[in-house]
PDB file of N, CA and C in Angstrom:
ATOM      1  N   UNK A   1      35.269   6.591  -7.074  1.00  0.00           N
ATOM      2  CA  UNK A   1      33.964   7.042  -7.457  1.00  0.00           C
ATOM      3  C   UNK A   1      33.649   8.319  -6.682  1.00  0.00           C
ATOM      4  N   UNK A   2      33.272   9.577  -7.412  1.00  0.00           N
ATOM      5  CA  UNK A   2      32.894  10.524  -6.703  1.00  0.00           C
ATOM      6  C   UNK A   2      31.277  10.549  -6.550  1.00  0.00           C
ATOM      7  N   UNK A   3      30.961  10.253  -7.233  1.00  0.00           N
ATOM      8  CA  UNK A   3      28.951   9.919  -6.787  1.00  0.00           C
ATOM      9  C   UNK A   3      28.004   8.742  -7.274  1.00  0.00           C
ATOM     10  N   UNK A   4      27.060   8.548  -6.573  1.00  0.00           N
ATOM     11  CA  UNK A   4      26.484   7.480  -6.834  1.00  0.00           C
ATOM     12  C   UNK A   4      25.182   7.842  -6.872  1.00  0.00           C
ATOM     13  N   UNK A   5      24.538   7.419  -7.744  1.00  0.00           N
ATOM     14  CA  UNK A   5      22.816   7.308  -7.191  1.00  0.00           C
ATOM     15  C   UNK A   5      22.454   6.357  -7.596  1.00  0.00           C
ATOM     16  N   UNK A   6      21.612   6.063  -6.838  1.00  0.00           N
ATOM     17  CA  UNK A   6      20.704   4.548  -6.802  1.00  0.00           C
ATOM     18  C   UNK A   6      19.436   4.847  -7.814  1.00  0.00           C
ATOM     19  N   UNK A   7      19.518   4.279  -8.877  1.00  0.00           N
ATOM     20  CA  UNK A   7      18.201   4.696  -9.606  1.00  0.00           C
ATOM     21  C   UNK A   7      16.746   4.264  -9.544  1.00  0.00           C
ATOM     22  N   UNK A   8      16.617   2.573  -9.314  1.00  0.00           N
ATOM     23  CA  UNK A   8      15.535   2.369  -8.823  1.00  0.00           C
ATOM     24  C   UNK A   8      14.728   3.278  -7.398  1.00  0.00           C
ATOM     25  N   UNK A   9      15.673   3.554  -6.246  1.00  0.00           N
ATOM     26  CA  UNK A   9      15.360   4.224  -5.092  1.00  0.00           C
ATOM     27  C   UNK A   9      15.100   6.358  -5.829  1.00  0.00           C
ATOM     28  N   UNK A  10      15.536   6.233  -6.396  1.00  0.00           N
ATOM     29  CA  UNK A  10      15.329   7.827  -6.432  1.00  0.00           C
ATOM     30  C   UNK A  10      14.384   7.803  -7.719  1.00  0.00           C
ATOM     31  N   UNK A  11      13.950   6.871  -8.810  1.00  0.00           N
ATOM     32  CA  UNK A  11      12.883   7.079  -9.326  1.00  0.00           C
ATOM     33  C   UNK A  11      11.216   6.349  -8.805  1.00  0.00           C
ATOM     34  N   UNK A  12      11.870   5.978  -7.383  1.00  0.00           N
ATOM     35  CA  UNK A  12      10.961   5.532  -7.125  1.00  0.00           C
ATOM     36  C   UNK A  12      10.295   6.884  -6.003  1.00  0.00           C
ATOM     37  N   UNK A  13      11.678   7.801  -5.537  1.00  0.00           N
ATOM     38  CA  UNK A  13      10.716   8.690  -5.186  1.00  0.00           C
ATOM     39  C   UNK A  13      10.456   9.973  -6.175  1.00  0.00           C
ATOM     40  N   UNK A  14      10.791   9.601  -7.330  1.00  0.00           N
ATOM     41  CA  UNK A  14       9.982  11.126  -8.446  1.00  0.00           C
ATOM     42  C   UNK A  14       8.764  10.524  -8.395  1.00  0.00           C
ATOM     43  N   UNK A  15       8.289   9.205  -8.562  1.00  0.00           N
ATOM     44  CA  UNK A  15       7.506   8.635  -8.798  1.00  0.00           C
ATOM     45  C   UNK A  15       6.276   9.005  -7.784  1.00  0.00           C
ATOM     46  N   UNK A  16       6.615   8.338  -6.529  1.00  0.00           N
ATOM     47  CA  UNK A  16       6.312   8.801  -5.020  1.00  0.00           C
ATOM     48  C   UNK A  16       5.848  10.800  -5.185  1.00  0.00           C
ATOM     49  N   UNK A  17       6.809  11.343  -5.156  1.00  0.00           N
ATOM     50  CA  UNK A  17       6.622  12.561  -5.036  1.00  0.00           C
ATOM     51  C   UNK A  17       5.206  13.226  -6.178  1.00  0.00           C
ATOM     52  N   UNK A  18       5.252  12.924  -6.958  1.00  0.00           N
ATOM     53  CA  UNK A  18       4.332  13.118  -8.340  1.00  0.00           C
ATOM     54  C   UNK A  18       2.547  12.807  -7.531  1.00  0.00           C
ATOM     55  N   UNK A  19       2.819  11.948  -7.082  1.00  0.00           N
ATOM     56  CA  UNK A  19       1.611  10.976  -6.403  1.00  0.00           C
ATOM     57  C   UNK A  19       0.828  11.478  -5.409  1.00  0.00           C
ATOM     58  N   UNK A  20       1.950  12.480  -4.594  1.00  0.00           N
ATOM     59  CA  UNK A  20       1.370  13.159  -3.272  1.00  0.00           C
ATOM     60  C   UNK A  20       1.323  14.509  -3.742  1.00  0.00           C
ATOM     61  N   UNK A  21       1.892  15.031  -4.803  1.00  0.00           N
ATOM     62  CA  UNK A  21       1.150  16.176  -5.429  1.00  0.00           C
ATOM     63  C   UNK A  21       0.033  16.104  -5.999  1.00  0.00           C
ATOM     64  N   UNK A  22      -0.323  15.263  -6.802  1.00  0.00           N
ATOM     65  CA  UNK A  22      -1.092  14.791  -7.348  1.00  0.00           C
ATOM     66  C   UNK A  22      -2.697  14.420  -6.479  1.00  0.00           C
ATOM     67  N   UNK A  23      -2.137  14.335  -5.276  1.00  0.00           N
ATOM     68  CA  UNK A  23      -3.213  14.047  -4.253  1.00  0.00           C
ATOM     69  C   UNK A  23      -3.169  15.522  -3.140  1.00  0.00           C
ATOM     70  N   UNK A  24      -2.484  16.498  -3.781  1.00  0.00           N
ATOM     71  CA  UNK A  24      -3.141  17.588  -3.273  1.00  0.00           C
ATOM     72  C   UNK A  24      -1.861  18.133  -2.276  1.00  0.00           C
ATOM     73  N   UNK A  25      -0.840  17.413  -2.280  1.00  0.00           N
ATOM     74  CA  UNK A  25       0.412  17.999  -1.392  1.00  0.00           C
ATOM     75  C   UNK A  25       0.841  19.028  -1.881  1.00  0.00           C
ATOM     76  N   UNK A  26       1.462  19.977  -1.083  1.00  0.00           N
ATOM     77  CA  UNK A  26       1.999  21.368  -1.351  1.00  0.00           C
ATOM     78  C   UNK A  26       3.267  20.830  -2.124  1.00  0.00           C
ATOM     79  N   UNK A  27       3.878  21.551  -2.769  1.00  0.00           N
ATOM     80  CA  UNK A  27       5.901  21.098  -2.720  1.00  0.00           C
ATOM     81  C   UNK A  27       6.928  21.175  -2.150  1.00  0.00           C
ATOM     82  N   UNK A  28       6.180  22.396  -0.848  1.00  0.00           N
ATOM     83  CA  UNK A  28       7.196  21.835   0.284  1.00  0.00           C
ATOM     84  C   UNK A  28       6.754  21.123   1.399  1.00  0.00           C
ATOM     85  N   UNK A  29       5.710  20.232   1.123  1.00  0.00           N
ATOM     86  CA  UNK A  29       5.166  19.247   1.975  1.00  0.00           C
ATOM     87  C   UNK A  29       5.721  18.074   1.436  1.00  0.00           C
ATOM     88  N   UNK A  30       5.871  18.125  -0.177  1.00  0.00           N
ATOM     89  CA  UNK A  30       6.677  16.518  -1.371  1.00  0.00           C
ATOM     90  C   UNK A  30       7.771  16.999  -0.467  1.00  0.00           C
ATOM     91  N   UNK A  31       8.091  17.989  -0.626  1.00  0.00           N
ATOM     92  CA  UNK A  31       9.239  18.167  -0.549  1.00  0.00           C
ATOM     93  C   UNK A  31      10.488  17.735   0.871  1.00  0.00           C
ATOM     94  N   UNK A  32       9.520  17.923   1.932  1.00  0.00           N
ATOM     95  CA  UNK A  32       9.968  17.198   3.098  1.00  0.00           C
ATOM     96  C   UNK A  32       9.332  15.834   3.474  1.00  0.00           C
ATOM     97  N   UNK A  33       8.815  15.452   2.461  1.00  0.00           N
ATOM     98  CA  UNK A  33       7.957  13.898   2.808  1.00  0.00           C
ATOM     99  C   UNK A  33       9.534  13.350   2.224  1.00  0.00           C
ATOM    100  N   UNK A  34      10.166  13.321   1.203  1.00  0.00           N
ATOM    101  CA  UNK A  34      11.329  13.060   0.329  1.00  0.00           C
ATOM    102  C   UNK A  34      12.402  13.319   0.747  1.00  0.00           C
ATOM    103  N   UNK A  35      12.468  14.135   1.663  1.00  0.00           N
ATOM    104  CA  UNK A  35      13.833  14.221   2.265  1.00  0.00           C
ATOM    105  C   UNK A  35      13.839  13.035   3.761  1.00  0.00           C
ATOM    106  N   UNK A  36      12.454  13.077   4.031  1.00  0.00           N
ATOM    107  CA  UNK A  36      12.269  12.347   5.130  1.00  0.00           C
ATOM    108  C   UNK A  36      12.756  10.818   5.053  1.00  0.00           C
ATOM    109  N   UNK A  37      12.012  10.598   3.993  1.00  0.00           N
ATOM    110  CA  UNK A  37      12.464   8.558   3.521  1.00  0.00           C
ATOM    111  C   UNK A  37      14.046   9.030   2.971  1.00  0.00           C
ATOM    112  N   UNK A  38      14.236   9.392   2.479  1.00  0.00           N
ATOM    113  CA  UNK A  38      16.271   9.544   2.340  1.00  0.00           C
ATOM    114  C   UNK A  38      16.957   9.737   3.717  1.00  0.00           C
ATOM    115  N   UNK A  39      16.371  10.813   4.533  1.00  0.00           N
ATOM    116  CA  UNK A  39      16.886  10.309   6.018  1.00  0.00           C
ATOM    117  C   UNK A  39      17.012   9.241   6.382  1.00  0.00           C
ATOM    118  N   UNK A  40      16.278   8.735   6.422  1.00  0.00           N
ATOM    119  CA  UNK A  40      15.613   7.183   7.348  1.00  0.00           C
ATOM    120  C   UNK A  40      16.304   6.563   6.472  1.00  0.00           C
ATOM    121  N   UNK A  41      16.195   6.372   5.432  1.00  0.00           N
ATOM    122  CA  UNK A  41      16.765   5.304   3.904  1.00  0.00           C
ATOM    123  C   UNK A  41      18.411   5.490   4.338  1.00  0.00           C
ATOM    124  N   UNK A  42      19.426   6.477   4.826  1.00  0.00           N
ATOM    125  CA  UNK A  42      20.413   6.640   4.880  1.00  0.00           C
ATOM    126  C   UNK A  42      20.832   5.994   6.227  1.00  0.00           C
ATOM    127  N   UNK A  43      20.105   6.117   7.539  1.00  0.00           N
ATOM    128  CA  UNK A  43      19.697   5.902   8.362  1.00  0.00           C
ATOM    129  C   UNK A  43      20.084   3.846   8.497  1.00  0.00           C
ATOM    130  N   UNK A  44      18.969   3.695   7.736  1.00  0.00           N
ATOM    131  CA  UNK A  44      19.047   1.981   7.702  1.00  0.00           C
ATOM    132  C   UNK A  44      20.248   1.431   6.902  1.00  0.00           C
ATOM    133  N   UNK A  45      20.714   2.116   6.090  1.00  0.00           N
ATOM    134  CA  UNK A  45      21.642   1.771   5.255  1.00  0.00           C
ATOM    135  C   UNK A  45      23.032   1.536   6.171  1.00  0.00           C
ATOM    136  N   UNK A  46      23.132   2.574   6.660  1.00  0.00           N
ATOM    137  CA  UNK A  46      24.255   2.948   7.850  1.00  0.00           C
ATOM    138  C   UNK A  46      24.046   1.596   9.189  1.00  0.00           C
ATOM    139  N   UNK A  47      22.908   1.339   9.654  1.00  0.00           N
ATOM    140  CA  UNK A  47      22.674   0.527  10.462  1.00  0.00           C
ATOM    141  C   UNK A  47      22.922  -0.989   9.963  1.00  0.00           C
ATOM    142  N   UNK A  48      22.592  -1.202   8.508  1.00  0.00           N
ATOM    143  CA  UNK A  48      22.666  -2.188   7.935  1.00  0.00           C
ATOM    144  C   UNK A  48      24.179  -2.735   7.759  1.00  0.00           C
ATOM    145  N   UNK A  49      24.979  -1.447   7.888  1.00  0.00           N
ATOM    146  CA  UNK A  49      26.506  -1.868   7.401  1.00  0.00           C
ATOM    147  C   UNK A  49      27.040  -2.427   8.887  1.00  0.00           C
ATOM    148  N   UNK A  50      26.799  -1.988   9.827  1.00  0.00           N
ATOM    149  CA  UNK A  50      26.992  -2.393  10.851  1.00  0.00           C
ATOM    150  C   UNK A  50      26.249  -3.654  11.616  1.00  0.00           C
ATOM    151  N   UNK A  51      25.029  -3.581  11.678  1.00  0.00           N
ATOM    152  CA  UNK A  51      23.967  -4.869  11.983  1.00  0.00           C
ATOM    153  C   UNK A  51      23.693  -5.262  11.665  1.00  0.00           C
ATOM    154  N   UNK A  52      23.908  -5.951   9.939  1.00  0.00           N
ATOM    155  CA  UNK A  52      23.307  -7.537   9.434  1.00  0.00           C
ATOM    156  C   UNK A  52      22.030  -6.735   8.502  1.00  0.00           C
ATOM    157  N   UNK A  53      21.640  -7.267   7.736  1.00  0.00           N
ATOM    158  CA  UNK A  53      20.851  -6.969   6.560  1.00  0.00           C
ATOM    159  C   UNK A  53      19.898  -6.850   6.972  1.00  0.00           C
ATOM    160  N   UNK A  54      19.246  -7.340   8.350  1.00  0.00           N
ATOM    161  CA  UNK A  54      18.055  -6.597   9.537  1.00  0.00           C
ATOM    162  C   UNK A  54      17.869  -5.821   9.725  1.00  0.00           C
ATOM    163  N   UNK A  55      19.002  -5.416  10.341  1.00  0.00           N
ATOM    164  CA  UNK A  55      19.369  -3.956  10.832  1.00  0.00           C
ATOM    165  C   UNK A  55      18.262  -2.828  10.742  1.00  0.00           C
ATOM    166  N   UNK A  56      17.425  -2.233  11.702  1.00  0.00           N
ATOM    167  CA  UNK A  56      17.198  -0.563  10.661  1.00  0.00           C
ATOM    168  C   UNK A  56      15.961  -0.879  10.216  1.00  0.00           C
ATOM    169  N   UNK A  57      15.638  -2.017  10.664  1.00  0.00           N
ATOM    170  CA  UNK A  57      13.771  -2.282   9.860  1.00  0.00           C
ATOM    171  C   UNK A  57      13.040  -1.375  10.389  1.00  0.00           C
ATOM    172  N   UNK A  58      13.329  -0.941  11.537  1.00  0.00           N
ATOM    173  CA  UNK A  58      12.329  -0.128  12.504  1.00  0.00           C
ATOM    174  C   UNK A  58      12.034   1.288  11.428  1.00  0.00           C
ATOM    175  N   UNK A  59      12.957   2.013  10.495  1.00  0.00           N
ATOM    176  CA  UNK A  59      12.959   2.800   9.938  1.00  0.00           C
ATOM    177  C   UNK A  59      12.463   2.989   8.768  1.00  0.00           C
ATOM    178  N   UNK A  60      11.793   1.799   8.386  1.00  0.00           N
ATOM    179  CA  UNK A  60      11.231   1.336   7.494  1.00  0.00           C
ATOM    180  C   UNK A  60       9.551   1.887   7.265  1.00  0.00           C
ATOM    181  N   UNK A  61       8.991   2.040   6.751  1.00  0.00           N
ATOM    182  CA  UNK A  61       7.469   2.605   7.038  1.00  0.00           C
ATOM    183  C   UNK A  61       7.027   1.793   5.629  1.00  0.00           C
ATOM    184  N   UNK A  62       5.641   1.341   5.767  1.00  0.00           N
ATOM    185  CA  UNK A  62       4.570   0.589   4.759  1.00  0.00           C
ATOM    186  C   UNK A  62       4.127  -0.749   5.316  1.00  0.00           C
ATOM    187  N   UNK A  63       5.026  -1.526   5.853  1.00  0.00           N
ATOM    188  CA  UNK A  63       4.445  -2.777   6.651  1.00  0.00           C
ATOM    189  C   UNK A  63       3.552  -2.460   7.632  1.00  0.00           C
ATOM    190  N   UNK A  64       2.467  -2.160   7.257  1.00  0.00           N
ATOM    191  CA  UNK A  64       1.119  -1.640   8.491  1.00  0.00           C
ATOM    192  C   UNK A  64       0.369  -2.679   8.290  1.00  0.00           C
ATOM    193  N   UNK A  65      -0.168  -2.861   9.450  1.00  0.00           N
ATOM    194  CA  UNK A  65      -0.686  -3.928  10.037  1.00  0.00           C
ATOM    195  C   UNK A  65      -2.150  -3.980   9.063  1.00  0.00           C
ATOM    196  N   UNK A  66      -2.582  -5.239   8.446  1.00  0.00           N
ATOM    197  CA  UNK A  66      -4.020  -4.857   7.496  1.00  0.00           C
ATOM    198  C   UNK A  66      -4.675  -5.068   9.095  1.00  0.00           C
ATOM    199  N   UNK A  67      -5.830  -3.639   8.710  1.00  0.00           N
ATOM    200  CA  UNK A  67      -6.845  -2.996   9.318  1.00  0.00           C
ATOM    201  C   UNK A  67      -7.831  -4.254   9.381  1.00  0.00           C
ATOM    202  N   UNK A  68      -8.329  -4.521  10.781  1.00  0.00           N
ATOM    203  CA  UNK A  68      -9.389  -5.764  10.499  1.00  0.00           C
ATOM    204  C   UNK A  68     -11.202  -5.287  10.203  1.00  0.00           C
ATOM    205  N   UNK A  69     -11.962  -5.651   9.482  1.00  0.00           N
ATOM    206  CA  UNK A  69     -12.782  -5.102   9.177  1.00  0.00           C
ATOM    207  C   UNK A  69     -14.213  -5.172  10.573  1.00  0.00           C
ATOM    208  N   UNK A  70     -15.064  -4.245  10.671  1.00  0.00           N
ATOM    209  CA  UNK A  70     -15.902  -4.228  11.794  1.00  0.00           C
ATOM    210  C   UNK A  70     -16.909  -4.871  11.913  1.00  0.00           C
ATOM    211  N   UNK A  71     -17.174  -5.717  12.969  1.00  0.00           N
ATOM    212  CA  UNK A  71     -18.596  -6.905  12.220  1.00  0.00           C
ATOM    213  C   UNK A  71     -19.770  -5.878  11.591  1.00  0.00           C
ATOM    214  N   UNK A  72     -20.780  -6.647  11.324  1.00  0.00           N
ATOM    215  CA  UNK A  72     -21.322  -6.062  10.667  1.00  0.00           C
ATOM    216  C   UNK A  72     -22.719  -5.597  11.300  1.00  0.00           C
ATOM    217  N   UNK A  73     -22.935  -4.600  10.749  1.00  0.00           N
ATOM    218  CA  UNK A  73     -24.312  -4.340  11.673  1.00  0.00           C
ATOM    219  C   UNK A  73     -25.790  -4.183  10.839  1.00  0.00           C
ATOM    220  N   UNK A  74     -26.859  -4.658  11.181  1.00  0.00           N
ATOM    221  CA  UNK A  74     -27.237  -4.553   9.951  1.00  0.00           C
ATOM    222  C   UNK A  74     -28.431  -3.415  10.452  1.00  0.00           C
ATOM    223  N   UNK A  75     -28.873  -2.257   9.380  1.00  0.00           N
ATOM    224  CA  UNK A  75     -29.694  -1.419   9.222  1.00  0.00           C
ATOM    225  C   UNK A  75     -30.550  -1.417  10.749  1.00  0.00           C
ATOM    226  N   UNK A  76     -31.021  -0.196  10.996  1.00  0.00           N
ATOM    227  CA  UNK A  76     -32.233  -0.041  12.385  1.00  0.00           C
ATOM    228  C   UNK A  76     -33.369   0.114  11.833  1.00  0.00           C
ATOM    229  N   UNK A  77     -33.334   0.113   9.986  1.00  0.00           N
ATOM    230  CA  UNK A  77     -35.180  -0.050   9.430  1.00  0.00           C
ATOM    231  C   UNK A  77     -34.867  -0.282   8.355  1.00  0.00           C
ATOM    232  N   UNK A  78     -35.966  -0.705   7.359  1.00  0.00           N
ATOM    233  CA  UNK A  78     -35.917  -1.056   6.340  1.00  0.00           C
ATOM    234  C   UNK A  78     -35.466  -0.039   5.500  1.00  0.00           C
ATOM    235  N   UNK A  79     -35.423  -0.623   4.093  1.00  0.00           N
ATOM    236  CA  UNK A  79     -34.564   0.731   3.328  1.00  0.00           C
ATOM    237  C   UNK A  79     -35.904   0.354   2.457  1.00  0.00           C
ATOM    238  N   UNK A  80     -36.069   1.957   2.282  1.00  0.00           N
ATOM    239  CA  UNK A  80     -37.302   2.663   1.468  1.00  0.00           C
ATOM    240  C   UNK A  80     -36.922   3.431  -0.284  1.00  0.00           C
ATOM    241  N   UNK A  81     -37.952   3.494  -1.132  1.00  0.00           N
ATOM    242  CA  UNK A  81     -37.089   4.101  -2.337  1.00  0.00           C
ATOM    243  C   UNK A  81     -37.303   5.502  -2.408  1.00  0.00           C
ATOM    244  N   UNK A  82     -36.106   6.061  -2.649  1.00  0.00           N
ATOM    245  CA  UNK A  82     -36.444   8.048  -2.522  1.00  0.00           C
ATOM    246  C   UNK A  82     -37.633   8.345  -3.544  1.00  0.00           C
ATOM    247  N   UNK A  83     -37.944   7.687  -4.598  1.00  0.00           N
ATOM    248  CA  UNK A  83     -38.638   8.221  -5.575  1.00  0.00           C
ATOM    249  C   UNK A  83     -39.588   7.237  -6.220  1.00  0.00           C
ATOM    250  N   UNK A  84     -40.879   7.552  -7.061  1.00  0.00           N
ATOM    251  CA  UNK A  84     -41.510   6.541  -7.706  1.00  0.00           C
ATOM    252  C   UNK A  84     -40.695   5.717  -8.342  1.00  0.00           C
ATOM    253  N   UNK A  85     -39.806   6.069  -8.982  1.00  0.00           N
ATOM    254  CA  UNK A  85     -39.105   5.902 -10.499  1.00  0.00           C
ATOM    255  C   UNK A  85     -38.375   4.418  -9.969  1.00  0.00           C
ATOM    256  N   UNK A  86     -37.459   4.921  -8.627  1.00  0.00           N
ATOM    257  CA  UNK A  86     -36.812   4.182  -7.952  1.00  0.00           C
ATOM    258  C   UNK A  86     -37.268   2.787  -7.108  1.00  0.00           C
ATOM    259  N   UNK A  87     -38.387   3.227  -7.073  1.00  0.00           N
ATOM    260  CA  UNK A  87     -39.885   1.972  -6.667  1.00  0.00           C
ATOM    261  C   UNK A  87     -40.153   0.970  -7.980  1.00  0.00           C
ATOM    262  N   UNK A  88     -40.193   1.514  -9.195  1.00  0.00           N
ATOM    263  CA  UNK A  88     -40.521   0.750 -10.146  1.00  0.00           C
ATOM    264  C   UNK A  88     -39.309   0.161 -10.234  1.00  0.00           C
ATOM    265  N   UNK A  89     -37.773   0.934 -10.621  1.00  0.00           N
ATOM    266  CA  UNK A  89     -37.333  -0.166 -10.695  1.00  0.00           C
ATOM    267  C   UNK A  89     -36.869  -1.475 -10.009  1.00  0.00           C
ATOM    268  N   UNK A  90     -37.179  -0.741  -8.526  1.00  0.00           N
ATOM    269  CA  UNK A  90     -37.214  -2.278  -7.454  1.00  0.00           C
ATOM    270  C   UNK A  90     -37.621  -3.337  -7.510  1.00  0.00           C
ATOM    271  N   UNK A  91     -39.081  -2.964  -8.191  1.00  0.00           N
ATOM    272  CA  UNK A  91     -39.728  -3.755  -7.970  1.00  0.00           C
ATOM    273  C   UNK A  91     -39.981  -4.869  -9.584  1.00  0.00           C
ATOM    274  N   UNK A  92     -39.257  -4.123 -10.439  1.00  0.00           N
ATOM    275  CA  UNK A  92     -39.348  -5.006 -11.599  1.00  0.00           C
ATOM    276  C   UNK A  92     -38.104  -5.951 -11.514  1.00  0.00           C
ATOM    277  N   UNK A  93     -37.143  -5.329 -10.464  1.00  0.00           N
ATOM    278  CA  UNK A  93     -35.622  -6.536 -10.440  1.00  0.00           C
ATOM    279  C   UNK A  93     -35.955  -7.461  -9.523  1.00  0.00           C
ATOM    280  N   UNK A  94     -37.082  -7.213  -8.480  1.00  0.00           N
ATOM    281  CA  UNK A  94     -37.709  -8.381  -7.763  1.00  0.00           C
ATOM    282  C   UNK A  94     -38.780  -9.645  -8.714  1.00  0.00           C
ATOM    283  N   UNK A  95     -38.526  -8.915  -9.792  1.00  0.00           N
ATOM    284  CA  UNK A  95     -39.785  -9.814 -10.517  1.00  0.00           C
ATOM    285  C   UNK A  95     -39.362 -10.781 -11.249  1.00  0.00           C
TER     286      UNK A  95
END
């Protein structure tokens, strides 16, 4: 075999890449975000052949810890309506 590509992994970064343009990335910002996970992706692969299907997790990025949310605090005054309009309808959904 002279070449291989993995198709799920490389349409998963056209996919990827599209996404962070799309959200305002330059193309040579896609462009080294994509070379970056193929580093690392080559990286674990290589570690994997050698250390067990573990191997190389460290190189891995997305398992982030879910963010815990902040208690809650509630308001320092009452909430008022900006406008008449906004008064009436307060006060007819209280009714």
């Amino acid at each position: 075999m002279d070449y291989e590509l993995r198709e799920t992994f490389e349409s998963a970064l056209k996919f990827g890449g599209q996404v962070l343009a799309d959200m305002g990335l330059d193309d040579q910002g896609v462009a080294e975000t994509l070379d970056d996970v193929r580093r690392r992706d080559e990286q674990r692969f290589e570690a994997q052949i050698t250390g067990g299907l573990t191997a190389g997790r460290s190189l891995m990025r997305g398992n982030v810890v879910t963010p815990q949310p902040a208690p809650y605090v509630p308001p320092k005054r009452e909430a008022r309506p900006l406008s008449e309009e906004t008064a009436d309808v307060l006060e007819d959904e209280d009714a």
